[in-house]
N, C-alpha and C. Protein backbone atom coordinates (compact mmCIF):
# COMPACT_ATOMS: atom_id res chain seq x y z
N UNK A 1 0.85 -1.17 0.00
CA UNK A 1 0.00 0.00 0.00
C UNK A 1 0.90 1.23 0.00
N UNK A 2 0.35 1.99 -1.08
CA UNK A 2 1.06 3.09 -1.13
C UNK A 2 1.14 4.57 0.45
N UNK A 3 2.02 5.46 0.24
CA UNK A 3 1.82 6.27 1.23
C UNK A 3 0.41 6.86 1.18
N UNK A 4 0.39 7.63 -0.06
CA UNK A 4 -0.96 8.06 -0.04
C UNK A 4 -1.98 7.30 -0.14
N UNK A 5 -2.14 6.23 -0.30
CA UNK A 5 -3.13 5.60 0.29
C UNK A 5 -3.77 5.58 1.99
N UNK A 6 -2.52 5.01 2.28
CA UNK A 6 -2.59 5.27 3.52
C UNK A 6 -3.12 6.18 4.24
N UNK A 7 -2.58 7.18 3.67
CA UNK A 7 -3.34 9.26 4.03
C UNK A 7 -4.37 8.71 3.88
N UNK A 8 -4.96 8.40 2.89
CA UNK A 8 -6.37 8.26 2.58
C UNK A 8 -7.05 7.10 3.63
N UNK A 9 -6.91 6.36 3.84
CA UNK A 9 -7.40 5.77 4.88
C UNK A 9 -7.92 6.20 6.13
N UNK A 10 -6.48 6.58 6.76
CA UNK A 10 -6.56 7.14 8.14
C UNK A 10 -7.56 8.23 7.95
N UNK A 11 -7.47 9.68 7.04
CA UNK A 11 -8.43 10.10 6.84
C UNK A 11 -10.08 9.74 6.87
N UNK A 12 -10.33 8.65 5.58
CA UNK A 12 -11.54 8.25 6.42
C UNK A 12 -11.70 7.61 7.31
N UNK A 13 -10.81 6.85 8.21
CA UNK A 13 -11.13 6.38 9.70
C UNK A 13 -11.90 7.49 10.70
N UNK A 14 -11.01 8.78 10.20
CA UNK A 14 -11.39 9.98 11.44
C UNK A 14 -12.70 10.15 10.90
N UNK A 15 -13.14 10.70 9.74
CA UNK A 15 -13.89 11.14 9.64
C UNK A 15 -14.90 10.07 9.70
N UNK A 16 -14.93 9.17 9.66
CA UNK A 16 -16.05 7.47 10.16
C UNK A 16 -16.18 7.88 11.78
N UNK A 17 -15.51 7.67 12.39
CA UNK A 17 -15.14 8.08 13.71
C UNK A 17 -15.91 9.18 14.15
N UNK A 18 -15.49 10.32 13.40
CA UNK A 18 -16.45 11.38 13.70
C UNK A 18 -17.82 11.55 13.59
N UNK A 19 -18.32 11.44 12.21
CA UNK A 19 -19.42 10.98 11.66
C UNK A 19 -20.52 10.24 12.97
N UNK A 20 -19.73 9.04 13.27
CA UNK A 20 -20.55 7.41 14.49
C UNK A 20 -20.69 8.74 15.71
N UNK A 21 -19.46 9.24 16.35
CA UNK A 21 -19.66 10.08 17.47
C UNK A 21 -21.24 11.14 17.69
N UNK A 22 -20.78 11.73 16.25
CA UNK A 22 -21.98 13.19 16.07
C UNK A 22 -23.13 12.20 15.97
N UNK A 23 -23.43 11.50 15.16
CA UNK A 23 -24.89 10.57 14.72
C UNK A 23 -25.43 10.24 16.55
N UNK A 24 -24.41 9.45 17.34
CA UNK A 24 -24.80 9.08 18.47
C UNK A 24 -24.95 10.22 19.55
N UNK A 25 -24.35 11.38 19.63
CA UNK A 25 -24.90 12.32 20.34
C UNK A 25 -25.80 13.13 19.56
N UNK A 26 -26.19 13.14 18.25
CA UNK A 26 -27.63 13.78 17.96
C UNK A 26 -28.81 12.92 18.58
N UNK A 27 -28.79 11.72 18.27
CA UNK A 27 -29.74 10.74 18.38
C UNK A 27 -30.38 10.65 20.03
N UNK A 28 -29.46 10.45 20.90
CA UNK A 28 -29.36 11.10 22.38
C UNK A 28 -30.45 12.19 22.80
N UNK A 29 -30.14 13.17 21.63
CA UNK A 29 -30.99 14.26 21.77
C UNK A 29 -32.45 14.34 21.01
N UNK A 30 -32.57 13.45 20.37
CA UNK A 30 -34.25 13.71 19.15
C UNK A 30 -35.19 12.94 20.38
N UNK A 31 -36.12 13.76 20.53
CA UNK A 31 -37.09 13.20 21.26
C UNK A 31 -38.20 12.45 20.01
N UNK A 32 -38.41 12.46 18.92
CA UNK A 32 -39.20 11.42 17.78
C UNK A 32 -38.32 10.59 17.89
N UNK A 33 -38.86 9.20 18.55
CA UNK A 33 -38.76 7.99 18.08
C UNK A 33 -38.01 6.88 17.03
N UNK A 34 -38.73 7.45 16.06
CA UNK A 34 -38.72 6.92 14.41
C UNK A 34 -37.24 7.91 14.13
N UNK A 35 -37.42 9.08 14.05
CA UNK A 35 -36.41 10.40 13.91
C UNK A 35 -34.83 9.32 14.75
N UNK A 36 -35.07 9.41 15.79
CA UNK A 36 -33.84 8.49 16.92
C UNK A 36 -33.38 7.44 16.47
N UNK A 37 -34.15 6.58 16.17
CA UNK A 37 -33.68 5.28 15.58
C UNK A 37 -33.07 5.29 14.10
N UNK A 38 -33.06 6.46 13.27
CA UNK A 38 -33.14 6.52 12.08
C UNK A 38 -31.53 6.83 12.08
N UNK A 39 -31.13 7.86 12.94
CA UNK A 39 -29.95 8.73 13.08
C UNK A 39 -28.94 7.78 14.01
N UNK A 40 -29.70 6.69 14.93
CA UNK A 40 -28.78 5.67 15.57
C UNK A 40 -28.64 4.68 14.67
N UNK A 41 -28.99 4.01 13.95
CA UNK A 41 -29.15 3.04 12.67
C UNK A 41 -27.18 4.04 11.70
N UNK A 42 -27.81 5.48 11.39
CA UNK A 42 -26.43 5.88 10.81
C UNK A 42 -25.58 5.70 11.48
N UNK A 43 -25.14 6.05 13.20
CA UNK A 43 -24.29 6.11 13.77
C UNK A 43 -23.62 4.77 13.86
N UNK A 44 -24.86 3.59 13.32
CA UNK A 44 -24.01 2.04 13.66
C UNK A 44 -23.41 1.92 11.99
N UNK A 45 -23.94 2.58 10.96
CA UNK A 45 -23.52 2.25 9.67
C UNK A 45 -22.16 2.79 9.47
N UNK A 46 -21.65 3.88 10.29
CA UNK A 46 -20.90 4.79 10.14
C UNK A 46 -19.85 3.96 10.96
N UNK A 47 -20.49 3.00 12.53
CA UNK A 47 -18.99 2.18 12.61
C UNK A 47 -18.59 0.97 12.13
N UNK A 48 -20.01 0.65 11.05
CA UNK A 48 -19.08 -0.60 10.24
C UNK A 48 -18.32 0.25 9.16
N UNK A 49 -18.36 0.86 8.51
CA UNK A 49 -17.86 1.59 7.96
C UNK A 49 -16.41 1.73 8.37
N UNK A 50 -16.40 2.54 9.44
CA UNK A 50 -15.16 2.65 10.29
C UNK A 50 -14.18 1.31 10.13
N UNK A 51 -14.82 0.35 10.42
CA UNK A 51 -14.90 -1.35 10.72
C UNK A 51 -13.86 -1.68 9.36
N UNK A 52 -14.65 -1.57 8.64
CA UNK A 52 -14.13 -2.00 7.10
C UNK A 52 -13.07 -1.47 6.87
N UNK A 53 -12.92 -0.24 6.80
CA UNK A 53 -11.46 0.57 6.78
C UNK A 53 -10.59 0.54 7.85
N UNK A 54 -10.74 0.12 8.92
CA UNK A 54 -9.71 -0.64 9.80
C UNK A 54 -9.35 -1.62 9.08
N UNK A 55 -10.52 -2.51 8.67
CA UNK A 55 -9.61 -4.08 8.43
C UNK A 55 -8.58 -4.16 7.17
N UNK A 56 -8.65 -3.11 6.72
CA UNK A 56 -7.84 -2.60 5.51
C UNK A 56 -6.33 -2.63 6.08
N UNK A 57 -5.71 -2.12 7.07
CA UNK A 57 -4.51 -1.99 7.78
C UNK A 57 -4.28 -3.20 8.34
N UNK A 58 -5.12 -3.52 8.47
CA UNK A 58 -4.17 -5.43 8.86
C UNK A 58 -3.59 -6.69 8.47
C-alpha cells in the first residue's frame, strides 16, 4: 500500500469516527422515536464503515 493511500485511509477512519460520534450524540438528543432510531441506525452504519477501513490496515 502506497503512502498516499494510507493518508487516505486514516483520513476516512477519522472522519467514520467522527461521523458514528456526532450521529450518536444527535440521536441522544431527538425526542421522535422513528427520527432516533433513524440517526442511531447511521451512527451504527458509520462504525461498520469505520470497521471496514480498519480491516484494511491489517
Amino acid at each position: 500500500m502506497t503512502s498516499k493511500e494510507l493518508l487516505y485511509i486514516e483520513d476516512a477512519l477519522g472522519h467514520e469516527k467522527y461521523f458514528q460520534s456526532k450521529c450518536k450524540e444527535t440521536a441522544e438528543k431527538i425526542e421522535d422515536e422513528e427520527l432516533r432510531g433513524f440517526v442511531s441506525d447511521l451512527a451504527m452504519k458509520h462504525g461498520e464503515m469505520f470497521g471496514s477501513f480498519y480491516s484494511l490496515l491489517q
